[in-house]
C-alpha atoms as a PDB file:
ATOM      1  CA  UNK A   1      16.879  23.435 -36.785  1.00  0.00           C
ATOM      2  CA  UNK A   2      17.999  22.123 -33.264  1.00  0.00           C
ATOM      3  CA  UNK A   3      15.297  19.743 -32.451  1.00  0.00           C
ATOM      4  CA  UNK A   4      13.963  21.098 -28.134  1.00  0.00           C
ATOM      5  CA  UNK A   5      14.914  18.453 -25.781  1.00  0.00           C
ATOM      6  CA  UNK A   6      11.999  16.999 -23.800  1.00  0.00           C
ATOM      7  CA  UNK A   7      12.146  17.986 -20.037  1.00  0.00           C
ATOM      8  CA  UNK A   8      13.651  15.561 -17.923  1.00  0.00           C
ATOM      9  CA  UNK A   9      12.008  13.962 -14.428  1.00  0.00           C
ATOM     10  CA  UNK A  10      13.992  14.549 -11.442  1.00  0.00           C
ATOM     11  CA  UNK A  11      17.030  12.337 -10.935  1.00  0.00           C
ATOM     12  CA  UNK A  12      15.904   9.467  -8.995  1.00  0.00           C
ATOM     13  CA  UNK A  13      18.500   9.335  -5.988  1.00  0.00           C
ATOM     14  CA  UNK A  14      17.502  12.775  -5.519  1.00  0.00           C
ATOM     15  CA  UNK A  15      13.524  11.621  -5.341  1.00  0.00           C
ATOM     16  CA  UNK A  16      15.088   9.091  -2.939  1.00  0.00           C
ATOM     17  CA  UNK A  17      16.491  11.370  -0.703  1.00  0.00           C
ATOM     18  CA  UNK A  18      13.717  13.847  -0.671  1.00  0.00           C
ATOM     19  CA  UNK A  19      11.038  10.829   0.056  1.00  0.00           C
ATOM     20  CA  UNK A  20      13.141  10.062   2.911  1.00  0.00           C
ATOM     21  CA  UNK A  21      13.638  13.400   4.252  1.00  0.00           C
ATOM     22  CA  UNK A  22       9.996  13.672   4.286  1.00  0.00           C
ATOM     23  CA  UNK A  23       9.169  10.679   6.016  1.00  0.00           C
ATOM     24  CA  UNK A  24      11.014  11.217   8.450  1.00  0.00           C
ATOM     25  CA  UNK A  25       9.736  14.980   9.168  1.00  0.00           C
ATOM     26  CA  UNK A  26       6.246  13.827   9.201  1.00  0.00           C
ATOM     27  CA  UNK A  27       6.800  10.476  10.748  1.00  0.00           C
ATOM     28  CA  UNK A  28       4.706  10.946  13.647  1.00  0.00           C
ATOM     29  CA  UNK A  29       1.979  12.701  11.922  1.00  0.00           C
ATOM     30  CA  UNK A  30       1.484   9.350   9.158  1.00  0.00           C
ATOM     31  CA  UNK A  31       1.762   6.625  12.223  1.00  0.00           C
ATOM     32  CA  UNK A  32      -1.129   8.902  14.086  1.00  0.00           C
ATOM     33  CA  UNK A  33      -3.189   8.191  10.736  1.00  0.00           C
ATOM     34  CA  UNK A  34      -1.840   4.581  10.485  1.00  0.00           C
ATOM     35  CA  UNK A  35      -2.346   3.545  14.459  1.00  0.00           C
ATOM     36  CA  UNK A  36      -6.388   4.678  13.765  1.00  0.00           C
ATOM     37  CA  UNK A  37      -6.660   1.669  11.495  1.00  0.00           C
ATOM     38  CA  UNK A  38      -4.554  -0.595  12.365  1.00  0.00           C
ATOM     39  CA  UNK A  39      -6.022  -0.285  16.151  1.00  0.00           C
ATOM     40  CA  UNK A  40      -9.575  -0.464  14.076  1.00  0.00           C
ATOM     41  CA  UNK A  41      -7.659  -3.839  12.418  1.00  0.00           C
ATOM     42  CA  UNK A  42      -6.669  -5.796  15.516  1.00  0.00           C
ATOM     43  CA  UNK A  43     -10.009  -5.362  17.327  1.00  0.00           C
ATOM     44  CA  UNK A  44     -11.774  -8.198  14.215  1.00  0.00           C
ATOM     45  CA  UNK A  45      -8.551 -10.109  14.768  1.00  0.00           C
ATOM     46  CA  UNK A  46      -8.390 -10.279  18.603  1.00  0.00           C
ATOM     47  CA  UNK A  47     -12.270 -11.685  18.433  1.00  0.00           C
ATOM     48  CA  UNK A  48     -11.265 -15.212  16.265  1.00  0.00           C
ATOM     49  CA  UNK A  49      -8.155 -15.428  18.443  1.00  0.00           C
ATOM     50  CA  UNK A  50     -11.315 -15.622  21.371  1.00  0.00           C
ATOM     51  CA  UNK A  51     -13.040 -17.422  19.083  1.00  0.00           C
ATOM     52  CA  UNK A  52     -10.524 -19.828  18.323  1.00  0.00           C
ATOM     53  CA  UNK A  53      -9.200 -20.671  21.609  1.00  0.00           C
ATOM     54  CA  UNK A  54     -12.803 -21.090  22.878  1.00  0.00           C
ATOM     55  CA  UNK A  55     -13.035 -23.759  20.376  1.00  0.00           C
ATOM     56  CA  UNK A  56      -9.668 -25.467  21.515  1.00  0.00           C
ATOM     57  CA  UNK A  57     -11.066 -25.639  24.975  1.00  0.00           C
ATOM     58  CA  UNK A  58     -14.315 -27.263  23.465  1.00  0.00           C
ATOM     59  CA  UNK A  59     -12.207 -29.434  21.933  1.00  0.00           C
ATOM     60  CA  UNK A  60     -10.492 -30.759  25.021  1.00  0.00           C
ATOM     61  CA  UNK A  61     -13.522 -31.001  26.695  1.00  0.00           C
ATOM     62  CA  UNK A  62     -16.405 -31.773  24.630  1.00  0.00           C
ATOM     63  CA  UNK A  63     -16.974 -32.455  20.905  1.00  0.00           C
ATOM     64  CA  UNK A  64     -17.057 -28.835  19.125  1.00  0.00           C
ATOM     65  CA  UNK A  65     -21.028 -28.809  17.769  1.00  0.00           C
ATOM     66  CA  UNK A  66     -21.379 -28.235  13.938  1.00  0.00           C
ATOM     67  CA  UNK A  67     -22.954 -24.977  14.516  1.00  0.00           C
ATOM     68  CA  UNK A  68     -20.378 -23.801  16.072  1.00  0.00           C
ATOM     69  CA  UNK A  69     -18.009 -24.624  13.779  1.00  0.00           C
ATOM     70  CA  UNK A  70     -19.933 -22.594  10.931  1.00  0.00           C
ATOM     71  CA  UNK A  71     -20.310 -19.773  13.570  1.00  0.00           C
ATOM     72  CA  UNK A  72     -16.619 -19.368  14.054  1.00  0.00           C
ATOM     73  CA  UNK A  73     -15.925 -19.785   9.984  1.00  0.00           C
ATOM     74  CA  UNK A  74     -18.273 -16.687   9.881  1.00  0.00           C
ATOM     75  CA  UNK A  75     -16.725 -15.106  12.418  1.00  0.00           C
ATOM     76  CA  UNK A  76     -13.010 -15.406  10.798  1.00  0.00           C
ATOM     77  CA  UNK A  77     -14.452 -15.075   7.368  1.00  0.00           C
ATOM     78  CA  UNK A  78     -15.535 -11.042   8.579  1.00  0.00           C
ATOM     79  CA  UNK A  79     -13.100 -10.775  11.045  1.00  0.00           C
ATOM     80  CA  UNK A  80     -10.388 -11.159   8.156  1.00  0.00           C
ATOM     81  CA  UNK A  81     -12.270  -9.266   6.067  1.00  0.00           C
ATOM     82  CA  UNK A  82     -12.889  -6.190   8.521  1.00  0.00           C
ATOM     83  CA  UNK A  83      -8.774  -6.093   9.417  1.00  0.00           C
ATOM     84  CA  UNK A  84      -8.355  -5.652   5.654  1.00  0.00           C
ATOM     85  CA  UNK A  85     -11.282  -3.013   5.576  1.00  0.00           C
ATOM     86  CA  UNK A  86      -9.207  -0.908   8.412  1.00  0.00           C
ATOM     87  CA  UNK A  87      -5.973  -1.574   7.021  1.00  0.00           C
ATOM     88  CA  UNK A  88      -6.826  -0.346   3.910  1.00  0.00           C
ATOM     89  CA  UNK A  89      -8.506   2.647   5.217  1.00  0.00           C
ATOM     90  CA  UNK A  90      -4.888   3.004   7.219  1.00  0.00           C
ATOM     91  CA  UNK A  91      -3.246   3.046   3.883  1.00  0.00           C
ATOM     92  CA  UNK A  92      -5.429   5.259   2.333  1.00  0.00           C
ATOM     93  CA  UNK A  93      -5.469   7.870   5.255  1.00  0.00           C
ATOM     94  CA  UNK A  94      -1.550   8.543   4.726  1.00  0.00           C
ATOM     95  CA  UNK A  95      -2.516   9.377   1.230  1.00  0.00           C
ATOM     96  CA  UNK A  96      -5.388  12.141   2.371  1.00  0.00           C
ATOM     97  CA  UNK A  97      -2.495  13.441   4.539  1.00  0.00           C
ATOM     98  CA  UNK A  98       0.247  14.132   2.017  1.00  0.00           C
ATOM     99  CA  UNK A  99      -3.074  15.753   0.297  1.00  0.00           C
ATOM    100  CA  UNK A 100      -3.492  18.217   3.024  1.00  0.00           C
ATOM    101  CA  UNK A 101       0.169  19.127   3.506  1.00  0.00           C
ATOM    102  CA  UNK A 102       0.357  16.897   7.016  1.00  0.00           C
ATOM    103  CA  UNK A 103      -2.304  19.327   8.167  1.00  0.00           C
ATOM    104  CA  UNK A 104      -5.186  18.429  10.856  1.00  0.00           C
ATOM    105  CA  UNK A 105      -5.912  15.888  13.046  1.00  0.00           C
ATOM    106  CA  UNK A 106      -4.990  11.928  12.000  1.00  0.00           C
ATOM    107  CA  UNK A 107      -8.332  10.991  13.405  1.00  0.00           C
ATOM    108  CA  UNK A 108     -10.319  13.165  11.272  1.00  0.00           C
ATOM    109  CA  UNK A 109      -7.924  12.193   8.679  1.00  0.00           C
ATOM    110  CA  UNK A 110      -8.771   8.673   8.955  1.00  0.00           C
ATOM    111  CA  UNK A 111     -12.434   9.404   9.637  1.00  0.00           C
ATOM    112  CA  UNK A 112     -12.213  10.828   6.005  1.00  0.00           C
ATOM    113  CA  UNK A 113     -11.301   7.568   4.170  1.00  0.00           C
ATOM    114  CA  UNK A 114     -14.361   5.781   4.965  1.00  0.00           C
ATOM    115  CA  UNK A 115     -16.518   7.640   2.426  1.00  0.00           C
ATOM    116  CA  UNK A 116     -13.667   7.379  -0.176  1.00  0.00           C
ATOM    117  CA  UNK A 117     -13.356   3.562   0.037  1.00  0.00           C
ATOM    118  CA  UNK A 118     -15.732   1.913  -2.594  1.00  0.00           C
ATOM    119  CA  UNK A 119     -14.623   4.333  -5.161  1.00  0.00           C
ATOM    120  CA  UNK A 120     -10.784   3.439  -4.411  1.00  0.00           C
ATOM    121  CA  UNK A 121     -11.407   0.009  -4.007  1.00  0.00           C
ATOM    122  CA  UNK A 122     -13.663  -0.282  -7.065  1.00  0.00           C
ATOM    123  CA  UNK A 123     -10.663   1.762  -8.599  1.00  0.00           C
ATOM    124  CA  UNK A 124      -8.211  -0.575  -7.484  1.00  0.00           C
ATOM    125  CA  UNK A 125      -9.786  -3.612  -8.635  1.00  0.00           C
ATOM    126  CA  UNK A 126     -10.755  -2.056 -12.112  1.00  0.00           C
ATOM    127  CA  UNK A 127      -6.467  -1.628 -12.358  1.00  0.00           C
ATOM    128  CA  UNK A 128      -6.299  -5.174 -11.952  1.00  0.00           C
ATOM    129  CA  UNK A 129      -8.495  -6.377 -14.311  1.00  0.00           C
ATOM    130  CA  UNK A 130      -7.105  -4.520 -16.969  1.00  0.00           C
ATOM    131  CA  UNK A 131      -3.178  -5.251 -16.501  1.00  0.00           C
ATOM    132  CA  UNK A 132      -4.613  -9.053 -15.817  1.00  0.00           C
ATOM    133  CA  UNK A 133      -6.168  -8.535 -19.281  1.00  0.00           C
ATOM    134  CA  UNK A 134      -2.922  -7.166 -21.228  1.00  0.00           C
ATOM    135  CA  UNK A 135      -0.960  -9.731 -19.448  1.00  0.00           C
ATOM    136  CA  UNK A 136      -2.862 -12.356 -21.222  1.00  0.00           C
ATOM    137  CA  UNK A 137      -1.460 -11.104 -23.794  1.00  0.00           C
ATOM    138  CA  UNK A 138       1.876 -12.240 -22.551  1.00  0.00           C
ATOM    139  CA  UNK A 139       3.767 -10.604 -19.654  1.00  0.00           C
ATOM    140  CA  UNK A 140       5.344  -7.725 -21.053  1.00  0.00           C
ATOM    141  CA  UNK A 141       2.048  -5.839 -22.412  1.00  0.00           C
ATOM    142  CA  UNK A 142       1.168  -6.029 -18.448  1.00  0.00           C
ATOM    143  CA  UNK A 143       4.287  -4.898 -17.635  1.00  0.00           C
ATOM    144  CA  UNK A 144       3.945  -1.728 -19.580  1.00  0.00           C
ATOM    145  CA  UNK A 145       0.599  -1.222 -18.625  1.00  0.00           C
ATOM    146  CA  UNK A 146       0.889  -1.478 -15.182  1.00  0.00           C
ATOM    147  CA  UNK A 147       3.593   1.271 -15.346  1.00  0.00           C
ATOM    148  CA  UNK A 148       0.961   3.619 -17.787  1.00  0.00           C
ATOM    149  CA  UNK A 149      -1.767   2.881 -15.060  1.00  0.00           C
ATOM    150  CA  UNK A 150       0.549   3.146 -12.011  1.00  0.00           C
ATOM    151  CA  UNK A 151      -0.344   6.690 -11.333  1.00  0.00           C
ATOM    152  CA  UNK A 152      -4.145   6.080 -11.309  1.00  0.00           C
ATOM    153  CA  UNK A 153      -4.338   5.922  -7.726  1.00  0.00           C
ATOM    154  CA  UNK A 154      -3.107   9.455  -7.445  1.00  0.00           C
ATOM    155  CA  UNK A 155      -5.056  10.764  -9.500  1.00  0.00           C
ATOM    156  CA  UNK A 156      -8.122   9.599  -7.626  1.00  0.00           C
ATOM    157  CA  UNK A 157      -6.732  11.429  -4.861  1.00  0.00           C
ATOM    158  CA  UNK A 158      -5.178  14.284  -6.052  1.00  0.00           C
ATOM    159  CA  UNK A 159      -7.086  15.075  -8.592  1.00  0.00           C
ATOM    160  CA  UNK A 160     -10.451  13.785  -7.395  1.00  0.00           C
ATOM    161  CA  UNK A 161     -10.860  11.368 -10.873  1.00  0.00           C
ATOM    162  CA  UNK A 162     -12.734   8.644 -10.309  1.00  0.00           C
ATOM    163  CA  UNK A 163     -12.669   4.905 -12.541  1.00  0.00           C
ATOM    164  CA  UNK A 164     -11.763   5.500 -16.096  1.00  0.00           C
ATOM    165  CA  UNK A 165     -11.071   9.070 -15.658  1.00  0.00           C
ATOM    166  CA  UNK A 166      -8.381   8.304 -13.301  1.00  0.00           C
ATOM    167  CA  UNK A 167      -6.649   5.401 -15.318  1.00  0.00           C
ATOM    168  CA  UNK A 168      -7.034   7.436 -18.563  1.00  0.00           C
ATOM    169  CA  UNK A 169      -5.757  10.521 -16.921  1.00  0.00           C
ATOM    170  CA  UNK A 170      -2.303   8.573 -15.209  1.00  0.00           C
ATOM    171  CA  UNK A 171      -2.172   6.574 -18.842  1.00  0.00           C
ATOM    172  CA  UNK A 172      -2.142  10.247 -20.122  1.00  0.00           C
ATOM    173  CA  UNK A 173       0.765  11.936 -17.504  1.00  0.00           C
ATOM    174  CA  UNK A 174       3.182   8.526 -18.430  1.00  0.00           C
ATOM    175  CA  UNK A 175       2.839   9.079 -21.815  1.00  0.00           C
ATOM    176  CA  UNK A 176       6.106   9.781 -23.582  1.00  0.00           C
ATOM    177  CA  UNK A 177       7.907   9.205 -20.288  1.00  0.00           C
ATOM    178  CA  UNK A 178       7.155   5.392 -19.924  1.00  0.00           C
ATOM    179  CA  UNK A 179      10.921   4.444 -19.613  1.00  0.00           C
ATOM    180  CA  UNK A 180      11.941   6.917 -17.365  1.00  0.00           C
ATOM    181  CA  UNK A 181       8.789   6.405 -14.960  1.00  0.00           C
ATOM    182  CA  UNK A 182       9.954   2.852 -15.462  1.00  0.00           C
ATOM    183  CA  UNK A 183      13.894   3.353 -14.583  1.00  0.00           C
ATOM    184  CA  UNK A 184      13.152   5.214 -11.590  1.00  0.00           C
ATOM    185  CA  UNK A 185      10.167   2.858 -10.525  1.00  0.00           C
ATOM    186  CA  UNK A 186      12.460  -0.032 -11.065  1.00  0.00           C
ATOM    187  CA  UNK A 187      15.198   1.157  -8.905  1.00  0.00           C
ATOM    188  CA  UNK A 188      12.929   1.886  -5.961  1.00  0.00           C
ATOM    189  CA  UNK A 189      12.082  -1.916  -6.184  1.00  0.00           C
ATOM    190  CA  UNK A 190      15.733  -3.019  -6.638  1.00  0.00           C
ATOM    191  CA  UNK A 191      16.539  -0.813  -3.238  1.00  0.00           C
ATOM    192  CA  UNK A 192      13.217  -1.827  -1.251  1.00  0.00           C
ATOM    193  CA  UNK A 193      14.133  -5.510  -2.113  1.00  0.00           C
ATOM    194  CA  UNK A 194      17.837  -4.597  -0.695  1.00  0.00           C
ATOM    195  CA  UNK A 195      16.919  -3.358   2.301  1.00  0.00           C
ATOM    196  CA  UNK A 196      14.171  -6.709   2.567  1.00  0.00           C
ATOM    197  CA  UNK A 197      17.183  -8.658   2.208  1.00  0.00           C
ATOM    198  CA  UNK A 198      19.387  -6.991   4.513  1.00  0.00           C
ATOM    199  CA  UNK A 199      16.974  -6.849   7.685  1.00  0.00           C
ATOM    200  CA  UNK A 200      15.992 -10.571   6.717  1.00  0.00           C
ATOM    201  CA  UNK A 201      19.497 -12.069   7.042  1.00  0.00           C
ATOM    202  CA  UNK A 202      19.463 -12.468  10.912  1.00  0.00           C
ATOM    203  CA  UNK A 203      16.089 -14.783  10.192  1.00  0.00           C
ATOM    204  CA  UNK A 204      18.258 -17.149   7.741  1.00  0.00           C
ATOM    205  CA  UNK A 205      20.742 -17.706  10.269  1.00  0.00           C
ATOM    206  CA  UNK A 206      18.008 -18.970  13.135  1.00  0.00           C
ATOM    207  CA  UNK A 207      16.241 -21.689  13.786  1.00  0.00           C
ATOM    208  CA  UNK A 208      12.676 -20.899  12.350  1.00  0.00           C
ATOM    209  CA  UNK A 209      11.149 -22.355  15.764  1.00  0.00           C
ATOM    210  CA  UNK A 210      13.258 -19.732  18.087  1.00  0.00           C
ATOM    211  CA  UNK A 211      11.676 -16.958  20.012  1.00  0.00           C
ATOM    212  CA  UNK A 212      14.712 -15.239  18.022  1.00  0.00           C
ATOM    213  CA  UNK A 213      12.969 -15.883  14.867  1.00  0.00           C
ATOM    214  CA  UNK A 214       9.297 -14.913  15.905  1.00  0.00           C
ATOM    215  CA  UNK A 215      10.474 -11.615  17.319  1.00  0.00           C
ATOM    216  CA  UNK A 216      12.578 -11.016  14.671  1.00  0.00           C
ATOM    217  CA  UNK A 217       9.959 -11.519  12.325  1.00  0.00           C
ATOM    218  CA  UNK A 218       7.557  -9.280  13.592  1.00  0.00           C
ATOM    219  CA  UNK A 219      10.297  -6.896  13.772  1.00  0.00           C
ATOM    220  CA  UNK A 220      10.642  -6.913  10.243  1.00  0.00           C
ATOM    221  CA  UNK A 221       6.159  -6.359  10.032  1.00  0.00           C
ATOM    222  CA  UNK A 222       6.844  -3.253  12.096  1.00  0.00           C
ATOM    223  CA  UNK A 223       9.933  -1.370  10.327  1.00  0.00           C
ATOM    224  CA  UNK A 224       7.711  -2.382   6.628  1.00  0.00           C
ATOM    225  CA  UNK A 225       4.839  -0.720   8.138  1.00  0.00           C
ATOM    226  CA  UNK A 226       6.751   2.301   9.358  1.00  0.00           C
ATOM    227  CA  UNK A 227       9.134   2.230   5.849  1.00  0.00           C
ATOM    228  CA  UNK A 228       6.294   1.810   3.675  1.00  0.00           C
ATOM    229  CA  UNK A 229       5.299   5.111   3.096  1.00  0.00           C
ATOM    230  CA  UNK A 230       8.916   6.244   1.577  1.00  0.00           C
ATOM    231  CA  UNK A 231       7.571   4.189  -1.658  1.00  0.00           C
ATOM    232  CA  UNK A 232       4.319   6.259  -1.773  1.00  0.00           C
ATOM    233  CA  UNK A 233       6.531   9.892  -1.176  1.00  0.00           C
ATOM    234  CA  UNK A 234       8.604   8.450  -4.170  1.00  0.00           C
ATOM    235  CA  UNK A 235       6.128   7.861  -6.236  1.00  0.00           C
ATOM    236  CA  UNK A 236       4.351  10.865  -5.737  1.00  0.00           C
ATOM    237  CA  UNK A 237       7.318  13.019  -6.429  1.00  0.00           C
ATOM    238  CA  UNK A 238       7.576  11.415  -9.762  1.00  0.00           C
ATOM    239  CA  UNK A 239       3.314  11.973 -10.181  1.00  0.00           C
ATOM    240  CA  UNK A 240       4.102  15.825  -9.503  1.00  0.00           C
ATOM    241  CA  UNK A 241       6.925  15.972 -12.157  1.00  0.00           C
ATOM    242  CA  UNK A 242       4.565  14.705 -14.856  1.00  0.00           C
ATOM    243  CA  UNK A 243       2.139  16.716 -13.915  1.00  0.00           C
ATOM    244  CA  UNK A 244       3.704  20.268 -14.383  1.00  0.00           C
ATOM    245  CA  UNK A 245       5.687  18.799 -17.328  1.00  0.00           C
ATOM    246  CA  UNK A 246       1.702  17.980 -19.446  1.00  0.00           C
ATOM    247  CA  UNK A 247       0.712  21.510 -18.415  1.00  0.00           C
END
């Protein structure tokens, strides 16, 4: 008796192109959700810049007190801190959009995120851990684990699983498709590190002191910020095969 061959996942140029396509139709809609938090972001980050070139002046001027050194290491400490709260919440939002079809308004989007963010980040540390914990092991335990866990994140947000529920549940969809969730995740990195390399090369042939190089640089912050989301449309793709394939 013919043994039934397993379903396949989509061919992984073609997940490629389709990520891209849809990026680029719903562009503007994932910068409006983006631009909410980073804007949220820079606000922190403009205050220690104050901060910081109030204390240069003191500096040139006067001997900068002790006390005001510990109030502008508290200020930086949760100015940092806050940028990272917003950018998260940035990177979060373009998930809750891609949930709702690139329906409604970013703001409200964004506004959304806030009540979601312990559980993602406590979700997102909990990941860590435990592929930190199999790579004790030695490396290639957390190398397959991060791949079985690598879906956990959508489940939290697709499927409303929360912790556990949402590791078990993407440790349950890669199941019997670890190397081709694995192939297809690997190539995304080999092309993302491609096109890294490629937009970089003007940077090793500066001076690293240039206005050239600084401009350039940020240059390369912006198109990874705008890029970025092609990974996550990838990825998802490949979360929506396995899904109807454990129905």
């Amino acid at each position: 008796m013919e043994q039934e061959k397993k379903p396949k996942l989509t061919p992984v140029f073609t997940l490629l192109e389709s990520a891209i396509k849809t990026w680029w139709k719903n562009l503007r809609k994932i910068i409006g959700v983006y631009i909410w938090g980073l804007f949220l972001a820079i606000i922190p980050l403009v205050i220690v810049l104050i901060f910081f070139g109030l204390a240069a002046w003191l500096d040139q001027n006067s001997a900068t007190s002790l006390s005001f050194k510990i109030v502008l290491g508290v200020v930086t400490a949760v100015g940092i801190l806050l940028a990272v709260y917003f950018s998260i919440r940035a990177y979060m939002g373009v998930f809750l959009l891609v949930k709702k079809d690139y329906q409604g308004q970013e703001l409200e989007i964004f506004k959304e995120t806030k009540k979601l963010f312990w559980p993602y980040l406590g979700l997102t540390i909990l990941t860590t851990v435990l592929i930190f914990l199999w790579a004790l092991l030695l490396i290639i335990p957390g190398i397959i684990y991060s791949i079985f866990y690598s879906f956990a994140v959508y489940a939290f947000f697709f499927e409303d699983k929360r912790g556990m529920a949402a590791i078990r549940r993407s440790f349950s969809l890669v199941k019997g498709y670890w190397w081709p969730v694995f192939g297809r995740l690997l190539v995304l990195g080999i092309v993302c590190w491609i096109f890294l390399m490629l937009i970089s090369i003007p940077l090793g042939l500066s001076d690293d002191q240039s206005v050239f190089y600084q401009i350039w640089n940020i240059f390369i912050q912006v198109v990874n910020f705008l890029v970025g989301p092609i990974a996550l449309l990838f990825s998802y793709q490949i979360y929506q095969d396995l899904v109807k394939l454990k129905k």
